[in-house]
N, C-alpha and C. Protein backbone atom coordinates (compact mmCIF):
# COMPACT_ATOMS: atom_id res chain seq x y z
N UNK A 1 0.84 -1.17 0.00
CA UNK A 1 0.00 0.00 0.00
C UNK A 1 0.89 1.24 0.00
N UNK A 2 0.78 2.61 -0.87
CA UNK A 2 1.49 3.56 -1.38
C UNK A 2 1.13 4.07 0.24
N UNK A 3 2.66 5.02 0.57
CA UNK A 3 2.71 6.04 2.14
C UNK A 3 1.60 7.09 1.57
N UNK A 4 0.87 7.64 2.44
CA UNK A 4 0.29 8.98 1.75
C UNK A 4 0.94 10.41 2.18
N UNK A 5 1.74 10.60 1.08
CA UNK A 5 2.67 11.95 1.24
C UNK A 5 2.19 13.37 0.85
N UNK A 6 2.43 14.20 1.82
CA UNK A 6 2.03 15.36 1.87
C UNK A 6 3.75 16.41 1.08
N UNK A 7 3.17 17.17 0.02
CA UNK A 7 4.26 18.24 -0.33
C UNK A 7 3.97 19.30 0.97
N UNK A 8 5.39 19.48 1.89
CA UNK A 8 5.38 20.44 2.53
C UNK A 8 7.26 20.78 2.26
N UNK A 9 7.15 22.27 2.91
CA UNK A 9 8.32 22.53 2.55
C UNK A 9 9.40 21.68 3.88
N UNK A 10 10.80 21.70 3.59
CA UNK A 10 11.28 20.96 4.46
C UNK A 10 11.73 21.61 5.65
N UNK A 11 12.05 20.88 6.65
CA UNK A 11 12.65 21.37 7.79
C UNK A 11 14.13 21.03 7.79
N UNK A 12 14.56 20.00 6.88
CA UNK A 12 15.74 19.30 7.33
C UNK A 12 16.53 20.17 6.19
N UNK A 13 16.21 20.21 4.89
CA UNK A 13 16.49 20.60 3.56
C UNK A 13 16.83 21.99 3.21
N UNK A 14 16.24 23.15 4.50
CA UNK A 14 16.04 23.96 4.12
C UNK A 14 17.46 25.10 4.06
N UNK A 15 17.21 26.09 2.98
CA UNK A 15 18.71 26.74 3.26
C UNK A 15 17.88 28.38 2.60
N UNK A 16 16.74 28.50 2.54
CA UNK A 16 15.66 29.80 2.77
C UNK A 16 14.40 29.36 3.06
N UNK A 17 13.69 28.92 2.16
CA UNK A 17 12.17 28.76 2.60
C UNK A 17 11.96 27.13 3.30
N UNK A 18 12.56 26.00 2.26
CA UNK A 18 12.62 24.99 2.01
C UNK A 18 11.48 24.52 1.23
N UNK A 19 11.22 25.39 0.67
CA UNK A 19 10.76 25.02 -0.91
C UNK A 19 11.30 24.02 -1.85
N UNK A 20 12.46 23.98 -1.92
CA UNK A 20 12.84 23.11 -3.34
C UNK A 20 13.68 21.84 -2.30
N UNK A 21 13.60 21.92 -0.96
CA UNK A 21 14.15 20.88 -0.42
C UNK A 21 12.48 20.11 0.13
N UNK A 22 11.65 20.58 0.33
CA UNK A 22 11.03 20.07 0.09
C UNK A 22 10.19 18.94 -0.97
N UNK A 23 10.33 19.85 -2.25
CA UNK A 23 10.31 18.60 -3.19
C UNK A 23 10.68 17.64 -3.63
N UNK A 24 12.22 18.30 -3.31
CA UNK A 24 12.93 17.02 -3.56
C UNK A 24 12.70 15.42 -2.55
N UNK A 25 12.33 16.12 -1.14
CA UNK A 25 12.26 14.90 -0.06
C UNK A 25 10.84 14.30 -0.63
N UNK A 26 9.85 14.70 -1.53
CA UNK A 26 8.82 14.15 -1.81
C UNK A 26 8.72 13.58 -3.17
N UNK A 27 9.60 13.91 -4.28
CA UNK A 27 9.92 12.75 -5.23
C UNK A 27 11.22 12.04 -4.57
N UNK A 28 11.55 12.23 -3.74
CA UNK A 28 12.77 11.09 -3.18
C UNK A 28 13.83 11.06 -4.13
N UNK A 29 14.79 12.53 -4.40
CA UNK A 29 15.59 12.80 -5.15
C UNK A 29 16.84 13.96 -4.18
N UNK A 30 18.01 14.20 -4.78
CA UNK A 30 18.81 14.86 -4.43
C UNK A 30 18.61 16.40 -3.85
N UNK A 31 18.32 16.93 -2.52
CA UNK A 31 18.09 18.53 -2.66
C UNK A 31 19.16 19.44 -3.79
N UNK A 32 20.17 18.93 -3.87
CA UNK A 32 21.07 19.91 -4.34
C UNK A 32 20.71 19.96 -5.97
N UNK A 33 20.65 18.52 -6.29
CA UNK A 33 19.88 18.55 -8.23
C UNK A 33 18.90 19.36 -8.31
N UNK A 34 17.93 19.40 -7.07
CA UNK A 34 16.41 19.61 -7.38
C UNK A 34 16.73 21.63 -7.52
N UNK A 35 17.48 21.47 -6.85
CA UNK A 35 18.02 23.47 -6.47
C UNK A 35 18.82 23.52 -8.12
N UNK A 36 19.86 23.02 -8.12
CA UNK A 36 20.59 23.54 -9.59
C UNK A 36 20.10 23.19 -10.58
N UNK A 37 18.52 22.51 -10.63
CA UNK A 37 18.21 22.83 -12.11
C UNK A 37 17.23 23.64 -12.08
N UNK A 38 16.69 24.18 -10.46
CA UNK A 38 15.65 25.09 -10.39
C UNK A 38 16.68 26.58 -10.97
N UNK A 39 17.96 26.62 -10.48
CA UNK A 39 18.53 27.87 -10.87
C UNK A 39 18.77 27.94 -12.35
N UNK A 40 19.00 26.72 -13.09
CA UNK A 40 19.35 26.90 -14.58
C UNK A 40 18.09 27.20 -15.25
N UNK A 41 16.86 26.76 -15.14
CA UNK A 41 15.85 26.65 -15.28
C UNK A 41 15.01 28.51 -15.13
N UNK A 42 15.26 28.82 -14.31
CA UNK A 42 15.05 29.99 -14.14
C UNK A 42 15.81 30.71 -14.96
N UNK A 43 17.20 30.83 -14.76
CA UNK A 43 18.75 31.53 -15.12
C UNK A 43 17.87 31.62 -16.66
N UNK A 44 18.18 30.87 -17.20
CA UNK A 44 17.67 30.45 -19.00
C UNK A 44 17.03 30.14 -19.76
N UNK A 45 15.40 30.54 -18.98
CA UNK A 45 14.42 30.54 -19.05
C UNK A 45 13.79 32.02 -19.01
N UNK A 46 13.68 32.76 -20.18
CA UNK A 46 12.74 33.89 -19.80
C UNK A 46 11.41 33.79 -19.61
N UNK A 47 10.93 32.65 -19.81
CA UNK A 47 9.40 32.16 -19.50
C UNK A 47 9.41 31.97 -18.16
N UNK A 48 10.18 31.51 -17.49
CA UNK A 48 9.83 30.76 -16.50
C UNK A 48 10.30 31.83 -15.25
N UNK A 49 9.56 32.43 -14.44
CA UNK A 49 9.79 33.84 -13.58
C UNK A 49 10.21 32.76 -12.39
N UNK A 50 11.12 32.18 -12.20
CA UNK A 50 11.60 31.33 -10.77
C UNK A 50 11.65 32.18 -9.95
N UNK A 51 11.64 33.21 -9.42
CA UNK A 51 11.69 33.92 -7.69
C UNK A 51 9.95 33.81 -8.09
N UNK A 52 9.45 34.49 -8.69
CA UNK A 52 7.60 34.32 -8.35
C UNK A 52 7.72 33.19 -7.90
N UNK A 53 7.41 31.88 -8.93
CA UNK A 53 7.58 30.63 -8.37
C UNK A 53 7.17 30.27 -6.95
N UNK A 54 8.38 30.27 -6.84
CA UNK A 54 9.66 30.04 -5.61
C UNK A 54 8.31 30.61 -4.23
N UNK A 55 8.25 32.09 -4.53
CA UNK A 55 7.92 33.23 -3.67
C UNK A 55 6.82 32.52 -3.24
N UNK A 56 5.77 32.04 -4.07
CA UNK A 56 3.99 31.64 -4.71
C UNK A 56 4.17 30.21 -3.61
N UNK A 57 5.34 29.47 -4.28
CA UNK A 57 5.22 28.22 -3.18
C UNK A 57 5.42 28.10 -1.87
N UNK A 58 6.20 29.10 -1.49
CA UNK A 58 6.76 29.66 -0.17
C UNK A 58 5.49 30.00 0.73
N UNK A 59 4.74 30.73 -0.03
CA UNK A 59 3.38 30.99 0.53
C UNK A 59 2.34 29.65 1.26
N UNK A 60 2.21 29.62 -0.38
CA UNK A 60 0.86 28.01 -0.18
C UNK A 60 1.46 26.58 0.41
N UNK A 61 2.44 26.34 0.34
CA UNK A 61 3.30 25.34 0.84
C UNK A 61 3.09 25.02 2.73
N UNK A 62 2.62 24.32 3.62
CA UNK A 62 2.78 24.33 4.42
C UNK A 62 4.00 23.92 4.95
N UNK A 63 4.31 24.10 6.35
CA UNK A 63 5.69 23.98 6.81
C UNK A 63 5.76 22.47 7.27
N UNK A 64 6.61 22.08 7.15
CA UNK A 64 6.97 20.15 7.36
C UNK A 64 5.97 20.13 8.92
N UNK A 65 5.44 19.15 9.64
CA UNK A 65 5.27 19.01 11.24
C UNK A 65 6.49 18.91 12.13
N UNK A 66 6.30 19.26 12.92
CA UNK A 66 8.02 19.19 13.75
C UNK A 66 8.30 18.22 14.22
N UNK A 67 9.37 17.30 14.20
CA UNK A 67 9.44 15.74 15.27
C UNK A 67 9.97 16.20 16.68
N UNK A 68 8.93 15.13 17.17
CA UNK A 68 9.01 15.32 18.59
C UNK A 68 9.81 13.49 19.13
N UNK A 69 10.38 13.35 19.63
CA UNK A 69 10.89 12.37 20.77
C UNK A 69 10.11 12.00 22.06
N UNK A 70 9.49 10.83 21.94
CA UNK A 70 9.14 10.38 23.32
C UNK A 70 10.18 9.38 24.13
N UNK A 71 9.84 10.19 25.37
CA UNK A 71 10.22 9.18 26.40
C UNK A 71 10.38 7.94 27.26
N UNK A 72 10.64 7.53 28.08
CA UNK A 72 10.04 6.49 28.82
C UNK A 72 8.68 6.88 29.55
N UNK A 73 9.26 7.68 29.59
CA UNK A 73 8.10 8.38 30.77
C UNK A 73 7.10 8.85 30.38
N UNK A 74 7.04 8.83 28.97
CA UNK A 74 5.53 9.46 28.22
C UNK A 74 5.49 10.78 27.82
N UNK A 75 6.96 11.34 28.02
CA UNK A 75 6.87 12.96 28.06
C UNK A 75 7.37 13.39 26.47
N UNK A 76 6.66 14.47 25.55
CA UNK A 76 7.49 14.49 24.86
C UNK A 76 8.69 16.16 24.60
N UNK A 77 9.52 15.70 23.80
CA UNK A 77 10.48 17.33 23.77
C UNK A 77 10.77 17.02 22.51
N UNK A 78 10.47 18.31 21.60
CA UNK A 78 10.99 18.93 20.50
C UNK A 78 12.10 18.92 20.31
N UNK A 79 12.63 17.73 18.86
CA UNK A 79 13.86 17.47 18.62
C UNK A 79 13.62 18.36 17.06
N UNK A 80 13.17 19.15 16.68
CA UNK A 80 13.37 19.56 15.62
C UNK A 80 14.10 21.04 15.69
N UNK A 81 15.14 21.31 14.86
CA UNK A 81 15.62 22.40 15.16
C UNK A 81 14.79 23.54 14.58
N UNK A 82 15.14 24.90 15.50
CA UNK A 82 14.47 25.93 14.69
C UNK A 82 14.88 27.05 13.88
N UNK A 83 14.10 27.93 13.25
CA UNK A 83 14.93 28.32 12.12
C UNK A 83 15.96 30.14 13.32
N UNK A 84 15.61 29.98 14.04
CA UNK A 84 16.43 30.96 15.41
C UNK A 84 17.89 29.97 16.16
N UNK A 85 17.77 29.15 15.77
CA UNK A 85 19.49 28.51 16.34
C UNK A 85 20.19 28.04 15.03
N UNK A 86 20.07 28.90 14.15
CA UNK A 86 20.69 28.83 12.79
C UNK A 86 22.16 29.85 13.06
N UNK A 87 23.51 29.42 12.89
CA UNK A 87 24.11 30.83 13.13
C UNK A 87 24.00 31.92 11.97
């Protein structure tokens, strides 16, 4: 039976919105391919307005859920990092 996967942007992937690391974790492909052909693609493309894009998905895109860690004890604590302990 197919997982049922949600496009959200990523938490793990991300290096601005996590837009394009997002997609990539949802066709189950390379973040870094999925980014350098979004830039060539844009770059050499006068059709194709990539910051709108980008901007448009950034919007409608929800943000990944955060993982949490349980305990023995039943308790849980937020193991997901946030985008404020970035240096």
């Amino acid at each position: 039976m197919a997982k049922n996967k949600k496009l959200t942007r990523s938490r793990n992937n991300r290096l601005i919105g996590g837009v394009l690391g997002g997609l990539a974790e949802y066709f189950g492909w390379d973040a870094t391919l999925v980014r350098v052909i979004f830039v060539f693609v844009s770059f050499f493309s006068a059709t194709f307005p990539g910051i709108l894009v980008y901007i448009l998905a950034w919007i409608l895109m929800p943000d990944a859920p955060k993982k949490s860690h349980y305990y023995s004890d039943q308790t849980r604590k937020d193991v997901t990092p946030d985008d404020t302990d970035r240096p």
